[in-house]
PDB file of N, CA and C in Angstrom:
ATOM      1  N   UNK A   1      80.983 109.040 113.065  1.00  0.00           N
ATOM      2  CA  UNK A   1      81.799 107.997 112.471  1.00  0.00           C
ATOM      3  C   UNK A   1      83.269 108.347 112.659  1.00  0.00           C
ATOM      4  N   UNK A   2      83.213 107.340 112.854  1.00  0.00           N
ATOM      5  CA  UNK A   2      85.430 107.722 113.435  1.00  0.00           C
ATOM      6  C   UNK A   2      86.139 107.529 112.433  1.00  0.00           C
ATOM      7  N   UNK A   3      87.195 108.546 111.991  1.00  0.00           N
ATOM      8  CA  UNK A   3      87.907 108.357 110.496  1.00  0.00           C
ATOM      9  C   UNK A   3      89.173 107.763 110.899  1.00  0.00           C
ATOM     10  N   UNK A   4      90.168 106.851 110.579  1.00  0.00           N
ATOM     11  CA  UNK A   4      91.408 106.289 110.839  1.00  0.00           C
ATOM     12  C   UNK A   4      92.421 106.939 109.778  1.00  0.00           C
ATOM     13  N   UNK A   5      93.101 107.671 110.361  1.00  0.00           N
ATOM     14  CA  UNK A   5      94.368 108.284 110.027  1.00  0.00           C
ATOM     15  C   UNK A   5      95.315 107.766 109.739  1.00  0.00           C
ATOM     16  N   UNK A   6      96.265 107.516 107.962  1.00  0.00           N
ATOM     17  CA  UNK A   6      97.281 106.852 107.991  1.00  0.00           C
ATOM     18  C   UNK A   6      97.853 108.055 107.166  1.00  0.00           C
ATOM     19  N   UNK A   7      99.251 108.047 107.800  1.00  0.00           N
ATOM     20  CA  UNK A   7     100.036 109.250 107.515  1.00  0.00           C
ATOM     21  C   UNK A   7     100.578 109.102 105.760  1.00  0.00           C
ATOM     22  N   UNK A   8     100.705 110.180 104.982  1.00  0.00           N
ATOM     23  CA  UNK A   8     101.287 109.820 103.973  1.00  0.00           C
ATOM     24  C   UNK A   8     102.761 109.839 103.282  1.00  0.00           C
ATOM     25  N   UNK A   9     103.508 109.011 102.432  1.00  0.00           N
ATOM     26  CA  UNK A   9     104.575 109.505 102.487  1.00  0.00           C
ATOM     27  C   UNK A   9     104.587 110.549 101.360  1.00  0.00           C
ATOM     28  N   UNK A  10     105.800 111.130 101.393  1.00  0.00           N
ATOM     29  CA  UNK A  10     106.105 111.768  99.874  1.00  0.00           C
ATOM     30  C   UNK A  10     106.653 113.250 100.041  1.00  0.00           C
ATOM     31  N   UNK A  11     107.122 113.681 101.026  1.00  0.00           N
ATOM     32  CA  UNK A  11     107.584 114.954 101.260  1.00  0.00           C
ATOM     33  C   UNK A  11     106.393 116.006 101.725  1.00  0.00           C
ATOM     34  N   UNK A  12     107.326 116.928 102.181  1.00  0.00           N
ATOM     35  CA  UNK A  12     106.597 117.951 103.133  1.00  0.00           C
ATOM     36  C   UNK A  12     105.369 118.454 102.278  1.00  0.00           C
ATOM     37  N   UNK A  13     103.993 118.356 103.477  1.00  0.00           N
ATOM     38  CA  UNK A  13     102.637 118.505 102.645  1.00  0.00           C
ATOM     39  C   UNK A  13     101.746 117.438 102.395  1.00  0.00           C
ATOM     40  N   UNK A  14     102.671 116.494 102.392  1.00  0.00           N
ATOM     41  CA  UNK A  14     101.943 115.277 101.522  1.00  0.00           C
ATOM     42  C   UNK A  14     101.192 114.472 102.744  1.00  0.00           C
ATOM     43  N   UNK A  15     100.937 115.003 103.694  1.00  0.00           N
ATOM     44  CA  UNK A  15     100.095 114.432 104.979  1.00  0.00           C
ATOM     45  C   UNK A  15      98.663 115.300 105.201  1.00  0.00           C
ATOM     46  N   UNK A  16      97.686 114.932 105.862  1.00  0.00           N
ATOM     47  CA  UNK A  16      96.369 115.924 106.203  1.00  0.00           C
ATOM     48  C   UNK A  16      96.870 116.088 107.349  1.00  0.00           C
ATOM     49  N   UNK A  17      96.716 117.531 107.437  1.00  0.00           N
ATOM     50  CA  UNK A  17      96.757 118.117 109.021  1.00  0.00           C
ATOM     51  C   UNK A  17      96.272 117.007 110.490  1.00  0.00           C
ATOM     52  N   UNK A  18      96.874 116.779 111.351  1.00  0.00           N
ATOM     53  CA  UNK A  18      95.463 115.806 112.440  1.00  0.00           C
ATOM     54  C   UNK A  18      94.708 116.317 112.914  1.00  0.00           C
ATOM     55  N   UNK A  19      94.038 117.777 112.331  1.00  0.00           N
ATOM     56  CA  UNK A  19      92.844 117.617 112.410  1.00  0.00           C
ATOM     57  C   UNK A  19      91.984 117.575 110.768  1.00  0.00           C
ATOM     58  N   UNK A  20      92.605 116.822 110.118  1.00  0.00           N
ATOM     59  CA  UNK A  20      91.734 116.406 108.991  1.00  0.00           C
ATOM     60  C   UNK A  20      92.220 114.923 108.302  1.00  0.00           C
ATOM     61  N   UNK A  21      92.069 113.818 109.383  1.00  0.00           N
ATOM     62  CA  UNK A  21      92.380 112.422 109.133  1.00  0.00           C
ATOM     63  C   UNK A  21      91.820 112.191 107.378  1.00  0.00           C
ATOM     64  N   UNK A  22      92.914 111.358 107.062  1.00  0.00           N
ATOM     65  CA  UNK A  22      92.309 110.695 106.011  1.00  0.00           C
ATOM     66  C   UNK A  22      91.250 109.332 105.757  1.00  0.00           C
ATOM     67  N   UNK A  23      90.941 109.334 105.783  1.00  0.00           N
ATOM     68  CA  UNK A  23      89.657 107.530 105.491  1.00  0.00           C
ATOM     69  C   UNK A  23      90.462 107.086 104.718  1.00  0.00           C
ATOM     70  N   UNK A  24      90.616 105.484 105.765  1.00  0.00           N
ATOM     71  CA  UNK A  24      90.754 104.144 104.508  1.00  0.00           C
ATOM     72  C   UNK A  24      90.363 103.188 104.058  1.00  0.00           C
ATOM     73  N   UNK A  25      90.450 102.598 103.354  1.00  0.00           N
ATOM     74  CA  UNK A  25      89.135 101.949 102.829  1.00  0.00           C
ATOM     75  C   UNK A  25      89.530 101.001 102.143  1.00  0.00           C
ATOM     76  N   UNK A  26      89.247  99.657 102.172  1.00  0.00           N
ATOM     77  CA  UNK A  26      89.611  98.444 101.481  1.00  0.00           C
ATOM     78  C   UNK A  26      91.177  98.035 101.020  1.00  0.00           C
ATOM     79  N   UNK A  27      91.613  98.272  99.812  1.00  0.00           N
ATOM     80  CA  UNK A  27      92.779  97.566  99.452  1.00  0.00           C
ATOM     81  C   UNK A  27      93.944  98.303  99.940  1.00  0.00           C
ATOM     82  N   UNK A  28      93.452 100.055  99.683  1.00  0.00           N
ATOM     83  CA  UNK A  28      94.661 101.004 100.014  1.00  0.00           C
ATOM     84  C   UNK A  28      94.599 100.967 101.609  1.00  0.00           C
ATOM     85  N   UNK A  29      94.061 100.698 102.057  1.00  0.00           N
ATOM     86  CA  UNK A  29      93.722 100.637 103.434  1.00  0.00           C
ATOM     87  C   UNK A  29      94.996  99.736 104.427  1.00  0.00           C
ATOM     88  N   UNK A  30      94.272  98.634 103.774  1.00  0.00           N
ATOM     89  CA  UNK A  30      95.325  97.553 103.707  1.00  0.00           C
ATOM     90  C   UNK A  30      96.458  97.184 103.246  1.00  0.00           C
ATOM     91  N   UNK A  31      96.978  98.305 102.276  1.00  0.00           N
ATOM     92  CA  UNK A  31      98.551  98.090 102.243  1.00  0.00           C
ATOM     93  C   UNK A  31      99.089  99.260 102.950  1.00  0.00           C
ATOM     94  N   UNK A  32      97.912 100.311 103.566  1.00  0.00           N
ATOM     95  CA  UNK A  32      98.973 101.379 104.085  1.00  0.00           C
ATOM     96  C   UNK A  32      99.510 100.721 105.032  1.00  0.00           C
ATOM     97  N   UNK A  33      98.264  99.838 106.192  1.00  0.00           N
ATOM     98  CA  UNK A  33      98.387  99.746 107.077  1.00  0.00           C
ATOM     99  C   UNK A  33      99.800  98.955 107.425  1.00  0.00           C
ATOM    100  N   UNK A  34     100.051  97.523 105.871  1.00  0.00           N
ATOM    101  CA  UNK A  34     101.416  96.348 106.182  1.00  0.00           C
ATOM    102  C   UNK A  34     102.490  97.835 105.718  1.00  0.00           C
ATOM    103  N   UNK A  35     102.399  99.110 104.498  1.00  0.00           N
ATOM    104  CA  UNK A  35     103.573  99.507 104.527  1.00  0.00           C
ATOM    105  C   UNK A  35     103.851 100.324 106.133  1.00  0.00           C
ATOM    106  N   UNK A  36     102.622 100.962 106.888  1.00  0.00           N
ATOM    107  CA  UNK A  36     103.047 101.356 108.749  1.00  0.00           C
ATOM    108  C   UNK A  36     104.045 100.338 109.274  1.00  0.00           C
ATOM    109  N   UNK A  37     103.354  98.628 108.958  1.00  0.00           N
ATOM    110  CA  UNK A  37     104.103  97.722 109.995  1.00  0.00           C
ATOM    111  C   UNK A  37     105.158  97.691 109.306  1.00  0.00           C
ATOM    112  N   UNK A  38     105.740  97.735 107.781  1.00  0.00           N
ATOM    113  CA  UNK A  38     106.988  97.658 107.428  1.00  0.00           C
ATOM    114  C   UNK A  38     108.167  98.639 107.922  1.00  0.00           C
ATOM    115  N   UNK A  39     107.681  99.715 107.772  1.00  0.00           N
ATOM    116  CA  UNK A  39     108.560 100.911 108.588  1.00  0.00           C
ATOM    117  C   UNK A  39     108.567 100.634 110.099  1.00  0.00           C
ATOM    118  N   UNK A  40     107.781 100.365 110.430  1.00  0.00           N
ATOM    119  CA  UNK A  40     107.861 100.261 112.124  1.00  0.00           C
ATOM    120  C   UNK A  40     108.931  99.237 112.763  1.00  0.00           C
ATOM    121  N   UNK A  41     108.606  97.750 111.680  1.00  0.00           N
ATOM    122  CA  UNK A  41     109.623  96.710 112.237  1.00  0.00           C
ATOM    123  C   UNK A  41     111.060  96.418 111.460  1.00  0.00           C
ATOM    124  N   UNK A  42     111.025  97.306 110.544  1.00  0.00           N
ATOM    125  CA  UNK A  42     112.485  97.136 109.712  1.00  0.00           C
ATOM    126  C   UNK A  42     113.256  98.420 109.818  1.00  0.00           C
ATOM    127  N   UNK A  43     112.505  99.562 110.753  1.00  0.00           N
ATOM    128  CA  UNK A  43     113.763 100.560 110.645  1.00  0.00           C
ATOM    129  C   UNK A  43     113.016 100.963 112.445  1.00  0.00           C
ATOM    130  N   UNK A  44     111.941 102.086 112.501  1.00  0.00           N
ATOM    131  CA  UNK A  44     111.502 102.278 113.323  1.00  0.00           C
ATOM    132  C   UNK A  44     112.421 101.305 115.020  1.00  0.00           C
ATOM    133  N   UNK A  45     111.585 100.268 115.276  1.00  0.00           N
ATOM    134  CA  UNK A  45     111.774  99.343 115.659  1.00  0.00           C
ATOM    135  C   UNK A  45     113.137  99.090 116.399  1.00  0.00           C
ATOM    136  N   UNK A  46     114.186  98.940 115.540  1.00  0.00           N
ATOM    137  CA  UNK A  46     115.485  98.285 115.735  1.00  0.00           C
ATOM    138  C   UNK A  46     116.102  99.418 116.052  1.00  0.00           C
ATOM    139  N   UNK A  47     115.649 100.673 115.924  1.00  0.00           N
ATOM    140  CA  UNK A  47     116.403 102.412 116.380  1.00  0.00           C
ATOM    141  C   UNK A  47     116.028 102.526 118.136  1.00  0.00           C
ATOM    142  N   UNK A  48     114.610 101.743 118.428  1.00  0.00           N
ATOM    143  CA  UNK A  48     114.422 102.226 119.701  1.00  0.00           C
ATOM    144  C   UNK A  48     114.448 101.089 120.391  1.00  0.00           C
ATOM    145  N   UNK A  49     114.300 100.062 120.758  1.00  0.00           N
ATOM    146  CA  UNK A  49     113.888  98.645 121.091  1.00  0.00           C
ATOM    147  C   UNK A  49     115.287  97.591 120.313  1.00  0.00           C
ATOM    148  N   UNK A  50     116.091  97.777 119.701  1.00  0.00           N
ATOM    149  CA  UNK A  50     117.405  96.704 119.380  1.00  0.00           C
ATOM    150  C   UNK A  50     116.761  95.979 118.295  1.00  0.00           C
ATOM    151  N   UNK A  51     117.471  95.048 118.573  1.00  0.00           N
ATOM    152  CA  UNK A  51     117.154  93.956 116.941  1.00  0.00           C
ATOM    153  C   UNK A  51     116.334  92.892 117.549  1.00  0.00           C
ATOM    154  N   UNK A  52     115.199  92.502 116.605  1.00  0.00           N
ATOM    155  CA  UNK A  52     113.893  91.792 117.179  1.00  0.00           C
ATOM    156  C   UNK A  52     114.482  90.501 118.030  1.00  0.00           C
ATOM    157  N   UNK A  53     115.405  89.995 117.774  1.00  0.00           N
ATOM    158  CA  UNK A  53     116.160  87.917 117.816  1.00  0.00           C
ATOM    159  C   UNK A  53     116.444  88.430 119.546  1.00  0.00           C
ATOM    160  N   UNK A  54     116.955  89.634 119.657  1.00  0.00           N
ATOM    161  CA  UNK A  54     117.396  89.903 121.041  1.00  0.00           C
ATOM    162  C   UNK A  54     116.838  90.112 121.914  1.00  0.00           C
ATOM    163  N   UNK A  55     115.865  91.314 121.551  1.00  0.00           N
ATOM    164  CA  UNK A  55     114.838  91.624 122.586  1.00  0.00           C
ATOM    165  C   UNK A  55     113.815  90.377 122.836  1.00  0.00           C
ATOM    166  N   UNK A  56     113.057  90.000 121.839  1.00  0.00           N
ATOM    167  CA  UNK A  56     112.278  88.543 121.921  1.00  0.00           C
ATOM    168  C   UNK A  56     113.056  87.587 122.652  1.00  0.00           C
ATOM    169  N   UNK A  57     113.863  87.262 122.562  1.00  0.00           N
ATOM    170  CA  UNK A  57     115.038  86.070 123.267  1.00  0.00           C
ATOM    171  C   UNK A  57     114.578  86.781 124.532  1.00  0.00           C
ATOM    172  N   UNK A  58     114.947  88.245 125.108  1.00  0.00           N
ATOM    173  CA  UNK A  58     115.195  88.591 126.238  1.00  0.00           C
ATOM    174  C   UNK A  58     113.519  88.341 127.032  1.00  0.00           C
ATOM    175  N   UNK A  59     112.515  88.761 126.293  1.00  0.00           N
ATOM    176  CA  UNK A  59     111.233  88.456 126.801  1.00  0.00           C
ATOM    177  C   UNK A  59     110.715  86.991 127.163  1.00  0.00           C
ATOM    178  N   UNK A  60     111.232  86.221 126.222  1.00  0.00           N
ATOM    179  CA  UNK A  60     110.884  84.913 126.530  1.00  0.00           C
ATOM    180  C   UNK A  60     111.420  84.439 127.725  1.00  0.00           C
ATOM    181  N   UNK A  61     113.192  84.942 127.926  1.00  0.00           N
ATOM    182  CA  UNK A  61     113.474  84.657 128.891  1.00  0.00           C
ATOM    183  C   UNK A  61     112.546  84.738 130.035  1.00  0.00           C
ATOM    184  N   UNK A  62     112.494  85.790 130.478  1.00  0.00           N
ATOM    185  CA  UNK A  62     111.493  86.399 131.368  1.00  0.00           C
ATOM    186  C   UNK A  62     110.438  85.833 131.633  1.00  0.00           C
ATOM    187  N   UNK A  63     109.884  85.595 130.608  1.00  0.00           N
ATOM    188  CA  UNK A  63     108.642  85.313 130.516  1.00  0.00           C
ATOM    189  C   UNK A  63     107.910  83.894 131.366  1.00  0.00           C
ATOM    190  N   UNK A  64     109.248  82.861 130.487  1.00  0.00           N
ATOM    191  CA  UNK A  64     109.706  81.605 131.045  1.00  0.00           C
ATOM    192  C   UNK A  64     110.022  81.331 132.342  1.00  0.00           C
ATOM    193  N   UNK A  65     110.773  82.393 132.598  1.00  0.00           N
ATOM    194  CA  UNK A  65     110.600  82.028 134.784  1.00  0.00           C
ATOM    195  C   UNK A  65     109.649  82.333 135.264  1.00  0.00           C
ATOM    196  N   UNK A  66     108.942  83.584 134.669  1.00  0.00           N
ATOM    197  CA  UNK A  66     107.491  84.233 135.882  1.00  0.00           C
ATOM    198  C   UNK A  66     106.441  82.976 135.743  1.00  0.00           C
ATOM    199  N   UNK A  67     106.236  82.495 134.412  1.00  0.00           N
ATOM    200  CA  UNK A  67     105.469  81.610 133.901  1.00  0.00           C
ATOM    201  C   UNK A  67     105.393  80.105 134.355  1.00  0.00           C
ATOM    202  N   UNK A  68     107.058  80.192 134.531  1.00  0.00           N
ATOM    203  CA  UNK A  68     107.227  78.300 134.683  1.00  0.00           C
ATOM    204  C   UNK A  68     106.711  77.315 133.683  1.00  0.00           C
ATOM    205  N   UNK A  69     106.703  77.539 132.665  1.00  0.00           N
ATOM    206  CA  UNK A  69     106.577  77.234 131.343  1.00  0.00           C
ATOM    207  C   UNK A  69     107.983  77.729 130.150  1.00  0.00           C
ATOM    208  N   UNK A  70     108.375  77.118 129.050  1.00  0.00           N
ATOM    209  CA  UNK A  70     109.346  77.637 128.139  1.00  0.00           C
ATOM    210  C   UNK A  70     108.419  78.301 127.108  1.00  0.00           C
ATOM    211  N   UNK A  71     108.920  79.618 126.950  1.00  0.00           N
ATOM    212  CA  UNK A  71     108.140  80.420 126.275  1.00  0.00           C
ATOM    213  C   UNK A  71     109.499  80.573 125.123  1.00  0.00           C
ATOM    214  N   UNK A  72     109.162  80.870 123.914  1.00  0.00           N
ATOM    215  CA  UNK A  72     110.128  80.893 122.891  1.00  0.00           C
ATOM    216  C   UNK A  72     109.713  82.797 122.131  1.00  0.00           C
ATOM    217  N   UNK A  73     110.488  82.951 121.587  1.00  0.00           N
ATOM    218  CA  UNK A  73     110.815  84.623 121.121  1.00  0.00           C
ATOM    219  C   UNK A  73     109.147  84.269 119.800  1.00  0.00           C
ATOM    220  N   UNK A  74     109.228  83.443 119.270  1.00  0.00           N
ATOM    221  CA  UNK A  74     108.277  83.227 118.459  1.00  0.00           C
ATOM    222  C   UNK A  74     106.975  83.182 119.410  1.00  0.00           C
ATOM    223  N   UNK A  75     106.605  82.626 120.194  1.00  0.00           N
ATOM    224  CA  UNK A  75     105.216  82.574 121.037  1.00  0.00           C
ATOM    225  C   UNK A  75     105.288  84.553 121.950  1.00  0.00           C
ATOM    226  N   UNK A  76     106.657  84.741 121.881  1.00  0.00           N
ATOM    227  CA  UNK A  76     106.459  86.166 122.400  1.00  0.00           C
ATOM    228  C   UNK A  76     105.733  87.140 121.777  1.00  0.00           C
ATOM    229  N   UNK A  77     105.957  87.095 120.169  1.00  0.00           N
ATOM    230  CA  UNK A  77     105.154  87.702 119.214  1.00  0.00           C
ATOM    231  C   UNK A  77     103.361  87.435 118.855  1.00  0.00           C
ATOM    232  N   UNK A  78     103.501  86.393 119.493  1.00  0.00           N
ATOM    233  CA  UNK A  78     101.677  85.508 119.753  1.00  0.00           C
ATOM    234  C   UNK A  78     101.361  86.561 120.987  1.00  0.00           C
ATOM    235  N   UNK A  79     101.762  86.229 121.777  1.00  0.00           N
ATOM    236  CA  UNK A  79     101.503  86.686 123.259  1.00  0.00           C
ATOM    237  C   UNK A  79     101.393  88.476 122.860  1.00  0.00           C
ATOM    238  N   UNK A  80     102.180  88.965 122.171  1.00  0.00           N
ATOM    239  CA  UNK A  80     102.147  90.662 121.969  1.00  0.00           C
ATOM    240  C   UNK A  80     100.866  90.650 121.231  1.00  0.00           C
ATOM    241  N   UNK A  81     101.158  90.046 119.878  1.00  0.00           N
ATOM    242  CA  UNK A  81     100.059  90.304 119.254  1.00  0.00           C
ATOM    243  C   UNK A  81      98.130  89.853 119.832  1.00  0.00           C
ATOM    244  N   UNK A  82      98.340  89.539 121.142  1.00  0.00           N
ATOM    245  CA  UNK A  82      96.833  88.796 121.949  1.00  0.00           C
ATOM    246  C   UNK A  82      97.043  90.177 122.800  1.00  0.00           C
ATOM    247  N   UNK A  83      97.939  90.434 123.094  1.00  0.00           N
ATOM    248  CA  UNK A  83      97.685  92.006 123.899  1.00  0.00           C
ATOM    249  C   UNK A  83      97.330  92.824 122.872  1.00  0.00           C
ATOM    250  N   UNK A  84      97.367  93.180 121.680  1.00  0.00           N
ATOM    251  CA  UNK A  84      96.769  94.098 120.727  1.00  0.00           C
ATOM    252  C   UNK A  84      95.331  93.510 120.716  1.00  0.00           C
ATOM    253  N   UNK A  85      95.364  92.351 120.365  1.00  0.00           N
ATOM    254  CA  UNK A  85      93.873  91.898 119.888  1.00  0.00           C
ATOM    255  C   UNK A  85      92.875  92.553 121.039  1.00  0.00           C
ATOM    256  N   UNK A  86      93.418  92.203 122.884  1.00  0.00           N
ATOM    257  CA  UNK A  86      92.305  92.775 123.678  1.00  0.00           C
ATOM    258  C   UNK A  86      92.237  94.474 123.298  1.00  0.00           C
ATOM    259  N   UNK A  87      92.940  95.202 123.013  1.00  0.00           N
ATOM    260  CA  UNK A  87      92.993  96.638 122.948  1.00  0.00           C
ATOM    261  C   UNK A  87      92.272  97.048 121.617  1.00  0.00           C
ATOM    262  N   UNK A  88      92.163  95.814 120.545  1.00  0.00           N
ATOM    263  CA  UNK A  88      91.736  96.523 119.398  1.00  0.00           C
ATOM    264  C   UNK A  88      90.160  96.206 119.363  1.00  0.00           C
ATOM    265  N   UNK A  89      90.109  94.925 120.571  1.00  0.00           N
ATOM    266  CA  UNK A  89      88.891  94.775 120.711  1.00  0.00           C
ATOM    267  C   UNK A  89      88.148  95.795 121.899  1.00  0.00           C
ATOM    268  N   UNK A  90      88.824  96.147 122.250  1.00  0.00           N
ATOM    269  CA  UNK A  90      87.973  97.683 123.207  1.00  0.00           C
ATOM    270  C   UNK A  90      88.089  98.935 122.386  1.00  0.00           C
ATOM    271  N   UNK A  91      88.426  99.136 121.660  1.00  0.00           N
ATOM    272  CA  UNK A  91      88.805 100.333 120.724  1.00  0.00           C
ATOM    273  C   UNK A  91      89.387 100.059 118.872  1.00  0.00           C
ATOM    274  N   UNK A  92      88.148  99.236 118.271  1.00  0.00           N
ATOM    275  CA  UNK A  92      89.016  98.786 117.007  1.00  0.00           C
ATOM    276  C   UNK A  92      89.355  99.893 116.332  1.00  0.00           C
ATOM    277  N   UNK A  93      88.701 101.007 116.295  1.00  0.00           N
ATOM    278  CA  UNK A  93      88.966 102.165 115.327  1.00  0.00           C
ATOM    279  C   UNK A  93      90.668 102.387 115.610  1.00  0.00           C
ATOM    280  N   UNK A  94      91.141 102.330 116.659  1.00  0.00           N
ATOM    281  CA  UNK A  94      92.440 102.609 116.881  1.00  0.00           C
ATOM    282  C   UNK A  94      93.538 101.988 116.357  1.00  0.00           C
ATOM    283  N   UNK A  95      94.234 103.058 115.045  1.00  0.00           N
ATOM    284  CA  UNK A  95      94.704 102.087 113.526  1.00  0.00           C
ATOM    285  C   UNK A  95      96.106 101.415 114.688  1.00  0.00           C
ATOM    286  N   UNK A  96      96.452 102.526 115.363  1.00  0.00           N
ATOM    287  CA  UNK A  96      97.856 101.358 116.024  1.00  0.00           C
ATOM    288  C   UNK A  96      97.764 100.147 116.346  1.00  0.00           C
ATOM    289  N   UNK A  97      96.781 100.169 117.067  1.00  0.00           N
ATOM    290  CA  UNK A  97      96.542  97.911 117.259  1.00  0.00           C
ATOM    291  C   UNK A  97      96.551  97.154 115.863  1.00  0.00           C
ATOM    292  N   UNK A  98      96.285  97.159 115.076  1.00  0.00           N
ATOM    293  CA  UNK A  98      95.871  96.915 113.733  1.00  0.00           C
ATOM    294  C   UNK A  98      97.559  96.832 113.435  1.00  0.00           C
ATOM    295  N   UNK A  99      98.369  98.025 113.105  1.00  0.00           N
ATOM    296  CA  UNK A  99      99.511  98.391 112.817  1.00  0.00           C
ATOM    297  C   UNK A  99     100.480  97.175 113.580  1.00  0.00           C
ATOM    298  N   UNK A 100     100.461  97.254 114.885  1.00  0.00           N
ATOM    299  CA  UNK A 100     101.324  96.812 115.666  1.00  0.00           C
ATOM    300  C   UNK A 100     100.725  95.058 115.647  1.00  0.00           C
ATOM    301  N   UNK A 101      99.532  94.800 115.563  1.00  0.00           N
ATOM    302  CA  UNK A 101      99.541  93.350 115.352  1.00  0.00           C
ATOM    303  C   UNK A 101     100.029  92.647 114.251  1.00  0.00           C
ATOM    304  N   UNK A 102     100.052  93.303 112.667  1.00  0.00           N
ATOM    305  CA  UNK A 102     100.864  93.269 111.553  1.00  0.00           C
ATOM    306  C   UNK A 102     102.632  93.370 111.494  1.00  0.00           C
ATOM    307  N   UNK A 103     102.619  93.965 112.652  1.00  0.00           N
ATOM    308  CA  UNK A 103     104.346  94.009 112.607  1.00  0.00           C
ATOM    309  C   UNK A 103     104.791  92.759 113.827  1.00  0.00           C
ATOM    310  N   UNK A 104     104.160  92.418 114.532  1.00  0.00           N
ATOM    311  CA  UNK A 104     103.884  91.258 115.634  1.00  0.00           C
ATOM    312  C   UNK A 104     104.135  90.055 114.575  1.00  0.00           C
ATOM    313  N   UNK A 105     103.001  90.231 113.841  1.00  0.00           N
ATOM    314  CA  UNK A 105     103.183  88.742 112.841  1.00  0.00           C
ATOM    315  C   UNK A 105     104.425  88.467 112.391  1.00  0.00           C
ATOM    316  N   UNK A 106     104.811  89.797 111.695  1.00  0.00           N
ATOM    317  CA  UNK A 106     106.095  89.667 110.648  1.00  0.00           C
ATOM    318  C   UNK A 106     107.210  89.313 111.367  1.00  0.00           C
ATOM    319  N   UNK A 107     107.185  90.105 112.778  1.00  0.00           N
ATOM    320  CA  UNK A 107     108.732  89.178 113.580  1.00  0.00           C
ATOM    321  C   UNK A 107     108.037  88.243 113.820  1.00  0.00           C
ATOM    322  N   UNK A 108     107.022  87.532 114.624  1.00  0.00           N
ATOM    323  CA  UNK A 108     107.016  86.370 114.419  1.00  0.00           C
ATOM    324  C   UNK A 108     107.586  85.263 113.703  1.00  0.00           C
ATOM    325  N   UNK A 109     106.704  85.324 112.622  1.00  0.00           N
ATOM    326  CA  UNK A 109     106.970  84.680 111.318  1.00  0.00           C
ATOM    327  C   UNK A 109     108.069  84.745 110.813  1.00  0.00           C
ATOM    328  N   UNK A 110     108.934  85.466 111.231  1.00  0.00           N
ATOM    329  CA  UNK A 110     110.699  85.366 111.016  1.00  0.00           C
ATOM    330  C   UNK A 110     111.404  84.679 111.847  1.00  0.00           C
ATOM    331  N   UNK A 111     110.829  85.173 112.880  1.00  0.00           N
ATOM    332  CA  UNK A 111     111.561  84.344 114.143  1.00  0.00           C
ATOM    333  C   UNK A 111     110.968  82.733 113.765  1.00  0.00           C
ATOM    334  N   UNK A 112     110.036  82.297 113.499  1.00  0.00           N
ATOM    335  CA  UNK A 112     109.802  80.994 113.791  1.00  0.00           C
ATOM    336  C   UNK A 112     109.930  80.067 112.409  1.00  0.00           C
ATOM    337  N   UNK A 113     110.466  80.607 111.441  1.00  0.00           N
ATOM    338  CA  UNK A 113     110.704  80.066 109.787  1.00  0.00           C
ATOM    339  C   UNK A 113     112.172  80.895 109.361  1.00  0.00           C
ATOM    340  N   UNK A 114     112.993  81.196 109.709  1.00  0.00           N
ATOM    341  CA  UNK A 114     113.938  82.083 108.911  1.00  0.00           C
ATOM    342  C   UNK A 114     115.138  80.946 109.917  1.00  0.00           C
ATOM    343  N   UNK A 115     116.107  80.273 109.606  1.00  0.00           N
ATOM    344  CA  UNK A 115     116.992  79.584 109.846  1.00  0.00           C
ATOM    345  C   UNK A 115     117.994  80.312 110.551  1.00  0.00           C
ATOM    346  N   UNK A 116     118.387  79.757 112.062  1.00  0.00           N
ATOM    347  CA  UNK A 116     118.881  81.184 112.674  1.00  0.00           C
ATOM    348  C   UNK A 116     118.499  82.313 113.235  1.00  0.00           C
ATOM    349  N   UNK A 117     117.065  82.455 113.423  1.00  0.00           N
ATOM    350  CA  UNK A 117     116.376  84.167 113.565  1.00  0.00           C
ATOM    351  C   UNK A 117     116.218  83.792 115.077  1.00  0.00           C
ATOM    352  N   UNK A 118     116.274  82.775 115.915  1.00  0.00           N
ATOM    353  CA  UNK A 118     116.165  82.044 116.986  1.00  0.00           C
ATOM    354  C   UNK A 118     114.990  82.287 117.769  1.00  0.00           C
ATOM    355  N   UNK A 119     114.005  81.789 116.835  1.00  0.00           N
ATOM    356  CA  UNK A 119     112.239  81.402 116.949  1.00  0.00           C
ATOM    357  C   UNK A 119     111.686  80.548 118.159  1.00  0.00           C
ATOM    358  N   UNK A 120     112.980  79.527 118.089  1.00  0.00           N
ATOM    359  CA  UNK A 120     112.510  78.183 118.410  1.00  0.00           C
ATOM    360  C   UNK A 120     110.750  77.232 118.042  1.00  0.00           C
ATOM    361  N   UNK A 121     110.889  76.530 118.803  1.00  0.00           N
ATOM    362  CA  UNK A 121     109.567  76.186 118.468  1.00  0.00           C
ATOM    363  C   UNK A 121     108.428  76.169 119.735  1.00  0.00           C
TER     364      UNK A 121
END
């Protein structure tokens, strides 16, 4: 049985070695996993990769000529998060797909409802 590892916070110690993953399991499970995507897309994120409105803008761009279709920064976060879905569907135990499709949503869902976040439609 494959155990899924979510790191803990709270100062030095307060993690299991990786070789002694922790199990998660239902509710705590599920908020470790949105507090991973919270750190990932509100600090993580914007340190290595820029601020979401930019890089998304810049992908859609892209995206939109190879495609020949208008792709918007909001459908970019669809499109990321369908590349997790195939990876989590060849390997669901693997908590990063899980992680990274939760932080997919959240720029999404900013980009395409937050006035200004330049979502489009």
């Amino acid at each position: 049985m494959q155990r899924n590892y979510i790191p803990r916070t709270g100062g030095e110690g307060s993690s299991p070695p990786p070789d002694e993953p922790a199990s998660i399991s239902n509710a705590s499970g599920r908020a470790a996993i949105l507090d991973q995507a919270r750190e990932a897309v509100t600090r993580d994120r914007a340190a290595t990769h820029g601020a979401v409105e930019s890089s998304f803008a810049q992908i859609a761009a892209i995206w939109s000529v190879r495609l020949g279709v208008p792709v918007t920064p909001a459908q970019v976060a669809i499109l990321l998060i369908d590349l997790k879905t195939v990876r989590g569907w060849g390997n669901p135990g693997h908590l990063d797909n899980w992680v990274d499709m939760a932080g997919y949503a959240a720029c999404g869902g900013e980009l395409a409802v937050v006035p200004g976040a330049g979502g489009g439609t």
